[in-house]
Protein backbone atom coordinates (compact mmCIF):
# COMPACT_ATOMS: atom_id res chain seq x y z
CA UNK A 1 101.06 151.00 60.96
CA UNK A 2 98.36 149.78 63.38
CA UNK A 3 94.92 147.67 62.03
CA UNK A 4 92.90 150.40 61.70
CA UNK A 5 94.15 153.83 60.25
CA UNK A 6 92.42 156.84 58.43
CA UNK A 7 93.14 159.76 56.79
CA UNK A 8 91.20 163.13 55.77
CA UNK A 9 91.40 164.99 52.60
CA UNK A 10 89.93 168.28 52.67
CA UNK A 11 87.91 168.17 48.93
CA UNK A 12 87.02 171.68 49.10
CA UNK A 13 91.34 172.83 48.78
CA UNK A 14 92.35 169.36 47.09
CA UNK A 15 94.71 168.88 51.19
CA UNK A 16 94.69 166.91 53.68
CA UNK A 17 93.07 167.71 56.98
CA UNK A 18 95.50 168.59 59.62
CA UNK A 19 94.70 168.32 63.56
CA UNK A 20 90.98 166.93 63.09
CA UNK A 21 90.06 164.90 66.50
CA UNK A 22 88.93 161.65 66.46
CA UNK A 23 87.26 159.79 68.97
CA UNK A 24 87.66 155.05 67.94
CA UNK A 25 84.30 153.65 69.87
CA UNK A 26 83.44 149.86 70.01
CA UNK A 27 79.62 149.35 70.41
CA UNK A 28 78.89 146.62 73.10
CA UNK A 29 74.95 145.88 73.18
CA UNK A 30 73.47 149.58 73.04
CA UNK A 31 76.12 151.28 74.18
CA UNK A 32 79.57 152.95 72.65
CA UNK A 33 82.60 152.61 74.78
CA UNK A 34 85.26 154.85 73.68
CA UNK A 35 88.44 152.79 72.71
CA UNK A 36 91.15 155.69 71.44
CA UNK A 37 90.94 159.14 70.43
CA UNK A 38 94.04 161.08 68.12
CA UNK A 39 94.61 163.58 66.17
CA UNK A 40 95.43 164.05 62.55
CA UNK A 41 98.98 164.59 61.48
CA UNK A 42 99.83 167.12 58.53
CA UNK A 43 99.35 164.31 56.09
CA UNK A 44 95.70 164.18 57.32
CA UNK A 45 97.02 160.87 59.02
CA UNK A 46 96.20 158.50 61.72
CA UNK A 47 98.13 155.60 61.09
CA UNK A 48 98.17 154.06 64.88
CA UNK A 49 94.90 154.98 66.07
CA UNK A 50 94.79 151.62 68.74
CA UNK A 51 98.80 150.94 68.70
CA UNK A 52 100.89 148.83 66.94
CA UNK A 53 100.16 145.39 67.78
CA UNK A 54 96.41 145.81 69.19
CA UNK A 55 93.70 143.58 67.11
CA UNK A 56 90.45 144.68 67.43
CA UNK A 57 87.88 142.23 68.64
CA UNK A 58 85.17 141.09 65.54
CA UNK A 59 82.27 143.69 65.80
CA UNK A 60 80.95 146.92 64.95
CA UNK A 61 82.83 150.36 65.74
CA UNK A 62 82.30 154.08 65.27
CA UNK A 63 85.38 156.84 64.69
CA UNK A 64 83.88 160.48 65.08
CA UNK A 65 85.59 163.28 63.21
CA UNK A 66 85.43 166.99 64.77
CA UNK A 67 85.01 168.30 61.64
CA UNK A 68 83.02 171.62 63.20
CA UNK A 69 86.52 172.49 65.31
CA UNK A 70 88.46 171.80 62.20
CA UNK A 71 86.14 174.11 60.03
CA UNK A 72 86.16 176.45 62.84
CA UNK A 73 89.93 176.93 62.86
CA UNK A 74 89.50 178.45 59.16
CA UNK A 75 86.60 180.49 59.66
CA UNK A 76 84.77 178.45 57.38
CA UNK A 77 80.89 177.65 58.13
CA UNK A 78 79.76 173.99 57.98
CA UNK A 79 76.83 172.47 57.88
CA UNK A 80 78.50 168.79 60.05
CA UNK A 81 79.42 169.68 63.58
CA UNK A 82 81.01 166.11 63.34
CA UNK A 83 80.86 162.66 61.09
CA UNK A 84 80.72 159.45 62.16
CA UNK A 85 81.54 156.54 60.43
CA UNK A 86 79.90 153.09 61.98
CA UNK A 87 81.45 149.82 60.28
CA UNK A 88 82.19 145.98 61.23
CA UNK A 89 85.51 144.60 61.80
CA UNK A 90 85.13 140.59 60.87
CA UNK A 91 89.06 139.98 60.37
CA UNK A 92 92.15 140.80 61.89
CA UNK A 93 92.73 142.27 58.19
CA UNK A 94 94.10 145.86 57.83
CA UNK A 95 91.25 148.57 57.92
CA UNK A 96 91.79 152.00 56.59
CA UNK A 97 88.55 154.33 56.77
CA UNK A 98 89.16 157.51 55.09
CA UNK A 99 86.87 160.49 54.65
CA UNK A 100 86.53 163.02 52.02
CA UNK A 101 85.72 166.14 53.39
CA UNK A 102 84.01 169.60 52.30
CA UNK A 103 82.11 171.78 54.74
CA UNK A 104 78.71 170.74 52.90
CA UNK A 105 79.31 167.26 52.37
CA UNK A 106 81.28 164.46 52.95
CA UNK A 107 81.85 160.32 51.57
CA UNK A 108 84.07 157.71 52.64
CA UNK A 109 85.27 154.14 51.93
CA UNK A 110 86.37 151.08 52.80
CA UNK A 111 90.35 152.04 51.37
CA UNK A 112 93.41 149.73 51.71
């Protein structure tokens, strides 16, 4: 398991999210450089998003979730093409940043 993983649980069928894209971006003064992208596994997993035994630099980064392509796939309509969560990395602690998912709404956390 890498520093920073995620997962996706699909609220709306009580699953996870399978093959969602993400795009990892680090923000350097007011841009976003794009670090990694992946792909959720059939647990609704990431859990190497930057590699094994990459530590991310102290600052602030974004992950984008495709949920639109994901929602697409099911014929489902949503009202979030995509969801990006923006958050600080100030250790070389373990992050996990999960999102709960429905096609109207979504939350997330800071999880273990």
């Amino acid at each position: 398991m890498g520093q920073l993983t995620t997962h996706i649980l699909d609220t709306t069928k009580g699953r996870p999210a399978a093959d969602v894209y993400i795009t990892l971006y680090q923000q350097k003064g007011n841009d976003w450089i794009e670090l990694a992208q992946g792909v959720t596994n059939s647990d609704g997993r990431i859990p190497n998003l930057l590699g094994h035994d990459n530590i991310m630099e102290y600052g602030t980064y974004k992950m984008k979730f495709d949920t639109k392509a994901y929602f697409d796939k099911q014929s489902v309509q949503t009202f979030y093409p995509f969801v990006e969560i923006i958050f600080n990395i100030n250790s070389s602690d373990h992050y996990h940043v999960p999102l709960l998912l429905n096609p109207f709404g979504y939350s997330t956390y800071r999880g273990s």
